[in-house]
Protein backbone atom coordinates (compact mmCIF):
# COMPACT_ATOMS: atom_id res chain seq x y z
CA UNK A 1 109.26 -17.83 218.66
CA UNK A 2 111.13 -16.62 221.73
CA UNK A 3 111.88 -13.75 220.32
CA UNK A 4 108.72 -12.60 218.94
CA UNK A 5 107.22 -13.61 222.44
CA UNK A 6 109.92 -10.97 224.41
CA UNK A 7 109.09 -8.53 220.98
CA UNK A 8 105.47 -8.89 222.01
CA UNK A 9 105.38 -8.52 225.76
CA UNK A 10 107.94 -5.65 225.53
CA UNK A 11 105.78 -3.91 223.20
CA UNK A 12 102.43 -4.25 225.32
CA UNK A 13 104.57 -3.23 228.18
CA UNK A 14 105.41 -0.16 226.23
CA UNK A 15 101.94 0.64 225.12
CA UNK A 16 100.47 0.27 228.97
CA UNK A 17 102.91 2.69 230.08
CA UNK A 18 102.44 4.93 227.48
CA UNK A 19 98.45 4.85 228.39
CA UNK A 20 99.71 5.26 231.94
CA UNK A 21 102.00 8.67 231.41
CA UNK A 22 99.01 9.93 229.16
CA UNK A 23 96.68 9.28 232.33
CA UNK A 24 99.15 10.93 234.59
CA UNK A 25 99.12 13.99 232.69
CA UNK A 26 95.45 14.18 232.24
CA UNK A 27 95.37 13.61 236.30
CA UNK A 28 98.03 16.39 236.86
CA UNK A 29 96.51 18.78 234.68
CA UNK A 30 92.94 18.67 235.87
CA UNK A 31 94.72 18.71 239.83
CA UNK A 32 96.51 22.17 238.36
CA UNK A 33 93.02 23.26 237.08
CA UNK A 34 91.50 22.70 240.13
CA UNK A 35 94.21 24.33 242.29
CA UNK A 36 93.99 26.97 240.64
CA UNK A 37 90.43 27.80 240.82
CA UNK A 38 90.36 26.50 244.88
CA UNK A 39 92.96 29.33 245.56
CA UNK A 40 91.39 32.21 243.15
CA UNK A 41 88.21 31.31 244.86
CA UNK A 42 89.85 31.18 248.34
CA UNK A 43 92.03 34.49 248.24
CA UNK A 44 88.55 36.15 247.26
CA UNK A 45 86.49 34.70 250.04
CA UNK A 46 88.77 33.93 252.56
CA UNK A 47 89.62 36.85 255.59
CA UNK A 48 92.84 38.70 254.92
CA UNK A 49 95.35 39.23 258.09
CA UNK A 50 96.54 42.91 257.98
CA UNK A 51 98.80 44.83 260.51
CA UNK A 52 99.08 48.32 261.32
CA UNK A 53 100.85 50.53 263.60
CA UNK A 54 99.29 53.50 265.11
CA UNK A 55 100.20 56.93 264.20
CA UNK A 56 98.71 60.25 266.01
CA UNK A 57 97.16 60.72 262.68
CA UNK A 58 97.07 58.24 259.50
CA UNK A 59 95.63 55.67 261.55
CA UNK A 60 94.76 54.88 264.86
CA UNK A 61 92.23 52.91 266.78
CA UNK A 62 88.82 54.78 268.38
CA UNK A 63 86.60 52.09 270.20
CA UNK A 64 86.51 48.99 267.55
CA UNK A 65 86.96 50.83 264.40
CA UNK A 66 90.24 52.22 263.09
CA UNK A 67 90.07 56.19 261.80
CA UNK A 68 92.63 57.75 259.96
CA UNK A 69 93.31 58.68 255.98
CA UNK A 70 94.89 55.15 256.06
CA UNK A 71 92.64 53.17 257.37
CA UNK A 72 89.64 55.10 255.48
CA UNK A 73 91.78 53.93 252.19
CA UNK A 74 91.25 50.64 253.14
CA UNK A 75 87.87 50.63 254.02
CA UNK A 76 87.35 51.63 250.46
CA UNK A 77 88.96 49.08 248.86
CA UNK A 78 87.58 46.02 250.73
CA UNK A 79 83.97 47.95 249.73
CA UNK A 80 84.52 47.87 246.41
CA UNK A 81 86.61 44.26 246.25
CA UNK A 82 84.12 42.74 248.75
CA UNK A 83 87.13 41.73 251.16
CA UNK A 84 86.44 40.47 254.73
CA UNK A 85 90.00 41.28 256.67
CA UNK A 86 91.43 40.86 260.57
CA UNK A 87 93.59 43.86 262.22
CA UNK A 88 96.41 43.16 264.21
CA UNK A 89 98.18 46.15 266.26
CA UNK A 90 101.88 45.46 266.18
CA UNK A 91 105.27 47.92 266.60
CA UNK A 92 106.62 48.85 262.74
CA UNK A 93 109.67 46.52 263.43
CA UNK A 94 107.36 43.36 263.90
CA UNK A 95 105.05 44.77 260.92
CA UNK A 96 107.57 44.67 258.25
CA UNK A 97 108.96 41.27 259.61
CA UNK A 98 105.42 39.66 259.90
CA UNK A 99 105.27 40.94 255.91
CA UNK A 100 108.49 39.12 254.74
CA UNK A 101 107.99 36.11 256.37
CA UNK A 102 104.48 35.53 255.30
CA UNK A 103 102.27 35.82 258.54
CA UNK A 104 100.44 38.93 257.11
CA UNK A 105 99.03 39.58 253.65
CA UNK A 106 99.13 43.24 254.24
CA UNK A 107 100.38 46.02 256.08
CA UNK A 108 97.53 49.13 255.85
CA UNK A 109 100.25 51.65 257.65
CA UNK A 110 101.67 53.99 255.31
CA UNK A 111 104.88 52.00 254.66
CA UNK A 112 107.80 54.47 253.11
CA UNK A 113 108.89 53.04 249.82
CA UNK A 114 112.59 51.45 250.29
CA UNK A 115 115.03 49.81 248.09
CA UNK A 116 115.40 47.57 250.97
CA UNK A 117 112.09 46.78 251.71
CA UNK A 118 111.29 45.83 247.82
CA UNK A 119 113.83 43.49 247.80
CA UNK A 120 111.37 41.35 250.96
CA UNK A 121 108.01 42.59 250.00
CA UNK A 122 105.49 44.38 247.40
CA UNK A 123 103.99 47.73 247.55
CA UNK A 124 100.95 49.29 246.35
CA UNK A 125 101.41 52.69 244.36
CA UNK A 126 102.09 55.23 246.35
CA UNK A 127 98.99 57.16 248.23
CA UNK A 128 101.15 60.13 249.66
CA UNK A 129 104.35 62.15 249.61
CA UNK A 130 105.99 63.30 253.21
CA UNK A 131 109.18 64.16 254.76
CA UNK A 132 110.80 63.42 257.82
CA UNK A 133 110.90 66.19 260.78
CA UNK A 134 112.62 66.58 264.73
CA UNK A 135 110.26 67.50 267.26
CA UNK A 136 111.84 68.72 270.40
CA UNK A 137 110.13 70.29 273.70
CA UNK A 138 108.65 73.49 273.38
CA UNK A 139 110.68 75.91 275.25
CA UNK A 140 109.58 78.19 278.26
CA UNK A 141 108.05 81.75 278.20
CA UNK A 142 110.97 82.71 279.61
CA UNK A 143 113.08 81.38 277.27
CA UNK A 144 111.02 82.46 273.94
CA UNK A 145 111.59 85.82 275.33
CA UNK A 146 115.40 85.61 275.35
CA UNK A 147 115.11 84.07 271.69
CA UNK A 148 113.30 86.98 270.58
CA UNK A 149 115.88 89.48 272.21
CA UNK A 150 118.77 87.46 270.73
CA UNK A 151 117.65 87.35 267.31
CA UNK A 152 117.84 91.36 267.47
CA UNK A 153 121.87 90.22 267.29
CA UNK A 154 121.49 88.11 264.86
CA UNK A 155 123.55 88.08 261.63
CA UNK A 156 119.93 88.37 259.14
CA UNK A 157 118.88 91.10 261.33
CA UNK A 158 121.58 93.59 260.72
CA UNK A 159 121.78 92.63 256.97
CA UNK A 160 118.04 93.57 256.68
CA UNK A 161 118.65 96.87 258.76
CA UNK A 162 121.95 97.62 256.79
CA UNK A 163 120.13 97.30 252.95
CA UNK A 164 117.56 99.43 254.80
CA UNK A 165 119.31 101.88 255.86
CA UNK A 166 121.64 101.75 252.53
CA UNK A 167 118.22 102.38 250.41
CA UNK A 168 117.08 105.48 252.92
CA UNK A 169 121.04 107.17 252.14
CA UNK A 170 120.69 106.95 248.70
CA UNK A 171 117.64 108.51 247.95
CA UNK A 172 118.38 111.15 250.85
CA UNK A 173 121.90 111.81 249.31
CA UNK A 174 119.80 112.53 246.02
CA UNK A 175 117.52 114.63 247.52
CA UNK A 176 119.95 116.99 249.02
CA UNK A 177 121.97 116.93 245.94
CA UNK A 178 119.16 118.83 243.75
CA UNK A 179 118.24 120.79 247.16
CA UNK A 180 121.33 122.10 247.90
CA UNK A 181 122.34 125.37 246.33
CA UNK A 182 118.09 126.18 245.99
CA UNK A 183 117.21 125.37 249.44
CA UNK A 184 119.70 125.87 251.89
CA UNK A 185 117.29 126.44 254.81
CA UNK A 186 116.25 123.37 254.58
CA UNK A 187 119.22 121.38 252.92
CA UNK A 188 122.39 122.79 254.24
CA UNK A 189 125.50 122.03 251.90
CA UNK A 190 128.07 119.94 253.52
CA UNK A 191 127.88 116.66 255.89
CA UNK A 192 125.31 118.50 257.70
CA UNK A 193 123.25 118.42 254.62
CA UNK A 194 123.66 114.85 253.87
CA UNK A 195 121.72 114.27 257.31
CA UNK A 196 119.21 116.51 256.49
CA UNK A 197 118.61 114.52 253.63
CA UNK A 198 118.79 111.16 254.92
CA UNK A 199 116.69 112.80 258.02
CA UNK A 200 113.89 113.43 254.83
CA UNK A 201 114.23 110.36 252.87
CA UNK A 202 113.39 108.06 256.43
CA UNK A 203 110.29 110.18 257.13
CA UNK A 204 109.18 109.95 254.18
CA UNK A 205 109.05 106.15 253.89
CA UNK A 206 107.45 105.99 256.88
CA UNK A 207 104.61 108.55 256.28
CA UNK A 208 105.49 110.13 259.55
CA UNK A 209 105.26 113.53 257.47
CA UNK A 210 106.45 116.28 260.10
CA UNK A 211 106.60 118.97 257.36
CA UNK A 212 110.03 120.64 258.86
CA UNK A 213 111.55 118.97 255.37
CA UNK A 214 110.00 119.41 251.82
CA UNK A 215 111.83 119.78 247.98
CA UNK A 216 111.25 122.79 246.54
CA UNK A 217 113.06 122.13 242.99
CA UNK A 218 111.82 119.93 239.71
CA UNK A 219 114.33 117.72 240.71
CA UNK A 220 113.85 117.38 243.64
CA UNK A 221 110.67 117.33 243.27
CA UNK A 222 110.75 114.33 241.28
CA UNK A 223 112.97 112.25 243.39
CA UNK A 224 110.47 112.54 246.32
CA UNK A 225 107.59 111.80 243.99
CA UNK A 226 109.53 108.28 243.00
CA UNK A 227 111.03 108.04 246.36
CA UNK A 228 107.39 107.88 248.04
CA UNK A 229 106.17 105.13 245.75
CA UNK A 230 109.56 102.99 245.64
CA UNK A 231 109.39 103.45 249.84
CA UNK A 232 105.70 101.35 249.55
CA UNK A 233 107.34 98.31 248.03
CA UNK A 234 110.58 98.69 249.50
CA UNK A 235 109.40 98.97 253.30
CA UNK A 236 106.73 96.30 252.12
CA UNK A 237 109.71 93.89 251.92
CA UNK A 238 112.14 94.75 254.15
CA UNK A 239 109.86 95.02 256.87
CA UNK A 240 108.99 91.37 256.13
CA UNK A 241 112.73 90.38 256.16
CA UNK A 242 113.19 91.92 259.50
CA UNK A 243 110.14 90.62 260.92
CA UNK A 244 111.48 87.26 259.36
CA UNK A 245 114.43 87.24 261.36
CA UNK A 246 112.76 88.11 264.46
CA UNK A 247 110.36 85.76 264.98
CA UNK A 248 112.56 82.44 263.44
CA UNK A 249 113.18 81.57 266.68
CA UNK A 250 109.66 81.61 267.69
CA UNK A 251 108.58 78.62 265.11
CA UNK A 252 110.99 76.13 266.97
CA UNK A 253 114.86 75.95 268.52
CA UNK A 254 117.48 78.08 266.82
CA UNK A 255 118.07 74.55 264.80
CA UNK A 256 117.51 75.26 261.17
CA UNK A 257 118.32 71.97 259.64
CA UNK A 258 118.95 68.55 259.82
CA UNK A 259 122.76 69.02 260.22
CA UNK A 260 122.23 70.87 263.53
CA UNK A 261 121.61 67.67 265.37
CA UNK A 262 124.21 65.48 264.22
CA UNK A 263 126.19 65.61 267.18
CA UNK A 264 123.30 65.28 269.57
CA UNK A 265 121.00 62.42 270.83
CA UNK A 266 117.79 62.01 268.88
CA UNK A 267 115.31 59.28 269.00
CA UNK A 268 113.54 57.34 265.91
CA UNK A 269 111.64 54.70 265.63
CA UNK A 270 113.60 51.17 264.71
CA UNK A 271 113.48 49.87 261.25
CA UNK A 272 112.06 52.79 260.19
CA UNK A 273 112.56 54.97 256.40
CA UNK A 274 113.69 57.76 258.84
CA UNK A 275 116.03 55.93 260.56
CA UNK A 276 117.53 54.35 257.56
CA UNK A 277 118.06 58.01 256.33
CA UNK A 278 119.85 59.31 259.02
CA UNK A 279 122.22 56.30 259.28
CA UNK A 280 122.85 56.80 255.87
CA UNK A 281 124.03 60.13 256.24
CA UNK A 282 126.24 59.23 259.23
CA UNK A 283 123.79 60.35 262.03
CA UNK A 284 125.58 57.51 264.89
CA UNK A 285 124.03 59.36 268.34
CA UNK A 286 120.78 57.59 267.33
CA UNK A 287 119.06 55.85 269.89
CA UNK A 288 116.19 53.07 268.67
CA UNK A 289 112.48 52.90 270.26
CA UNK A 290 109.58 50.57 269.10
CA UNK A 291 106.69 53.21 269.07
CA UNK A 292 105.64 57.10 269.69
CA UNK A 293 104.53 56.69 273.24
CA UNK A 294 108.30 54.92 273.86
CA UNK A 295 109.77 57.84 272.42
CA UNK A 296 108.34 61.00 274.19
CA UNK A 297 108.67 58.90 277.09
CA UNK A 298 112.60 59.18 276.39
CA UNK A 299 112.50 63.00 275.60
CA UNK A 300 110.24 63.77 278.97
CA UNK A 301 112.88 61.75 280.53
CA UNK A 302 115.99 63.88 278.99
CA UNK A 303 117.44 60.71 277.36
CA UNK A 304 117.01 62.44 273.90
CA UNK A 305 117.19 66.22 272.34
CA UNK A 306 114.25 65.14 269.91
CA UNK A 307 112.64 62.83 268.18
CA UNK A 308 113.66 62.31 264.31
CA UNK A 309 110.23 60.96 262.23
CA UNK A 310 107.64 61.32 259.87
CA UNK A 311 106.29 65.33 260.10
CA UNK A 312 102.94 64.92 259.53
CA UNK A 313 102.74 62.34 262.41
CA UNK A 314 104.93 64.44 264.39
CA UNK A 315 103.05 67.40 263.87
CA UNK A 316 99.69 66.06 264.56
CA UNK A 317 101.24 64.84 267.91
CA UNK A 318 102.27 68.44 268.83
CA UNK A 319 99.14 69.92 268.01
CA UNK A 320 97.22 67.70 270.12
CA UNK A 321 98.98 67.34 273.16
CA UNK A 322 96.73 69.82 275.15
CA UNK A 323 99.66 70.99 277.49
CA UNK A 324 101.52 72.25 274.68
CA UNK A 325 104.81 70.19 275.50
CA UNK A 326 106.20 70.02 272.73
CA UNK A 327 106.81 71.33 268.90
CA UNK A 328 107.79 70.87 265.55
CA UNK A 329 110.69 72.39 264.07
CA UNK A 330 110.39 73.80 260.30
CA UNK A 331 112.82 71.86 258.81
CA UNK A 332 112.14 68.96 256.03
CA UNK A 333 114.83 66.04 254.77
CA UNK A 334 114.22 62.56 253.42
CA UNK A 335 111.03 62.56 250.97
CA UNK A 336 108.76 59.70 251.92
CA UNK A 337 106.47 57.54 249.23
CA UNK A 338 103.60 56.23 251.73
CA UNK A 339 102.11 53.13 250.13
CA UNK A 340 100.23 49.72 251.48
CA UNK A 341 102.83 46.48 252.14
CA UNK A 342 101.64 43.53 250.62
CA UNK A 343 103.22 39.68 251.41
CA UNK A 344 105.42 39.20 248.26
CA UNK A 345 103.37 35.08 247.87
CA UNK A 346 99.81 37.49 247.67
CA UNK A 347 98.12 36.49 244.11
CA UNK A 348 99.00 38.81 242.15
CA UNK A 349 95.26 39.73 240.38
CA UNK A 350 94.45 40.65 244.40
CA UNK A 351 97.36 42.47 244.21
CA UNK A 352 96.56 44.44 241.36
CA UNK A 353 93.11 44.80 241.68
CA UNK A 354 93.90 46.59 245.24
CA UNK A 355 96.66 49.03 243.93
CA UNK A 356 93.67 49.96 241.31
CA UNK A 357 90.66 50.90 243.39
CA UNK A 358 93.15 52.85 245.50
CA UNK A 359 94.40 55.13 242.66
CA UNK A 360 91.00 55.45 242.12
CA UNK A 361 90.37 56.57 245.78
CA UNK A 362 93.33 58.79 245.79
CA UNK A 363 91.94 60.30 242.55
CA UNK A 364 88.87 61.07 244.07
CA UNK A 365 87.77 64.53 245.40
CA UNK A 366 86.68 62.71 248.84
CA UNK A 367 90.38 62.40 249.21
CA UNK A 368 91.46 65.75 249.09
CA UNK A 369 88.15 66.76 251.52
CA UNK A 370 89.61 64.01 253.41
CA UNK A 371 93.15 65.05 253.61
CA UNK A 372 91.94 68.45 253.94
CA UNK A 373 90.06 67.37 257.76
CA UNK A 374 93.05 65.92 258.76
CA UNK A 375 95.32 69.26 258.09
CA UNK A 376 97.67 67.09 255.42
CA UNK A 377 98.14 69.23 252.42
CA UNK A 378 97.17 67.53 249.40
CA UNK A 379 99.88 66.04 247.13
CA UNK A 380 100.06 67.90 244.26
């Protein structure tokens, strides 16, 4: 009797806590239902916190509204997704850190795509390709003008004079040589001869025509006939070549690349794609600023030999500043994928949906018009 009693007891036991994990479950699920409609419902309603930091040119802030390619991107996409967001002006180094810890949902500043940066937070797909640049002060009159006399010295100068003058002997030395023994009046045999000829062949290519020189045999004949055709193309492109090397000096510094500033102080901005770059390739006379203004500030100052960033924001800088302080050199390195920053805990339907009405933005012909206004080059 004892036994069935404890068989009995232990048994109802059983069954009420059997009833009790099967209302547990019930509970938990419908909570996880719930949840999960609360926070779809909240991330769609609720006002997203973005940062941004302001460029001379993808985004930047004109009364209370925020202009730029960037910032019209983003416009777009909270149009068509019905988002309600805050701004928040911060320095890139706090923008990325706000990003990984949580305290924004996005970063609407064209963020350069990084191995490093995946690793802490999400991108969208990227909305445009650029490289980094150096802008440096823009040298004097004075010193423009001794540029332009140096480059007369220069190595590409007297290769483009030597092929020059290497084409002009060869079609002179053929001239004489059917002119020789037929027109010695004109074509004397001998050195003497040879100049005569050379003397023909550079007045001839450039159409100076003072008659005191002219073939009188078929083959000759012939040789200035292709001779004053070949000179049209030929001149066409050695003239360029010379020009070329004449006025490379004029576009920026005598710095040609990257590699020319290794040894010399340049400033970028901290935590930035470009700055990653250049410590990657073992640039150490770096020196670290928060911001644009910070760094011109340096350069006015003589602290820095340029400033190592983005090019389009660098060039959009020197074509604005109205005293014409400063420019930027034509040289590119380090390719740049710009892209929005999202907060890696973002839903990831918001996500999505985002990175898809922005393709279909940057598809868009308004974008190239856009990009176009702005003096970026559309990505091909």
């Amino acid at each position: 009797m004892f036994n069935f009693f404890i068989f009995f007891n232990s048994s109802k036991l059983e069954n009420k806590l059997k009833n009790r994990g099967m209302k547990r479950r019930i509970i938990t699920f419908w909570v996880l239902v719930f949840s999960l409609f609360f926070t779809t419902f909240s991330w769609s309603k609720d006002t997203l916190l973005v940062g941004y930091t302001p460029s001379s040119i993808f985004i930047k802030k004109q009364g209370n509204e925020l202009r730029g390619p960037s910032a019209w991107l983003w416009e777009r996409v909270c149009d068509d997704l019905d988002l309600s967001y805050q701004a928040v002006e911060m320095p890139l180094d706090t923008l990325l850190a706000a990003l990984t810890s949580g305290a924004l949902d996005a970063g609407i500043s064209p963020l350069t795509i990084t191995s490093s940066r995946q690793e802490s937070m999400d991108f969208s797909p990227p909305f445009y390709i650029a490289y980094s640049s150096v802008m440096v002060r823009a040298a004097s009159p004075l010193k423009r003008s001794l540029r332009f006399v140096a480059s007369f010295f220069s190595i590409n100068f007297f290769r483009a004079l030597g092929a020059l003058v290497f084409v002009i002997l060869i079609f002179g030395a053929l001239e004489w040589w059917f002119e020789r023994k037929h027109n010695t009046a004109e074509f004397e045999p001998g050195l003497k001869g040879l100049w005569q000829g050379f003397w023909w062949s550079a007045v001839t290519m450039t159409t100076v025509g003072y008659g005191d020189k002219s073939p009188q045999t078929v083959g000759g004949r012939i040789i200035a006939l292709v001779w004053m055709f070949t000179a049209i193309i030929i001149i066409s492109g050695f003239t360029a070549s010379i020009a070329s090397s004449l006025t490379v000096n004029q576009l920026g510094s005598n710095q040609s690349q990257i590699q020319d500033f290794k040894q010399k102080p340049l400033a970028t901005v901290s935590n930035s794609a470009t700055e990653q770059w250049l410590l990657n390739h073992f640039f150490t006379n770096l020196k670290e600023y928060k911001d644009i203004p910070a760094m011109v500030e340096a350069m006015e100052a003589g602290e820095v030999e340029g400033i190592a960033y983005d090019q389009p924001i660098l060039q959009s800088l020197a074509e604005s500043d109205s005293l014409s302080r400063f420019e930027t050199l034509p040289l590119t390195y380090n390719p740049q994928f710009y892209a929005l920053g999202f907060d890696a805990r973002l839903p990831d339907t918001l996500k999505r949906d985002i990175s898809v009405k922005l393709l279909e933005e940057v598809e868009s012909q308004d974008w190239k018009v856009l990009l176009t206004e702005y003096n970026l080059s559309p990505n091909p």
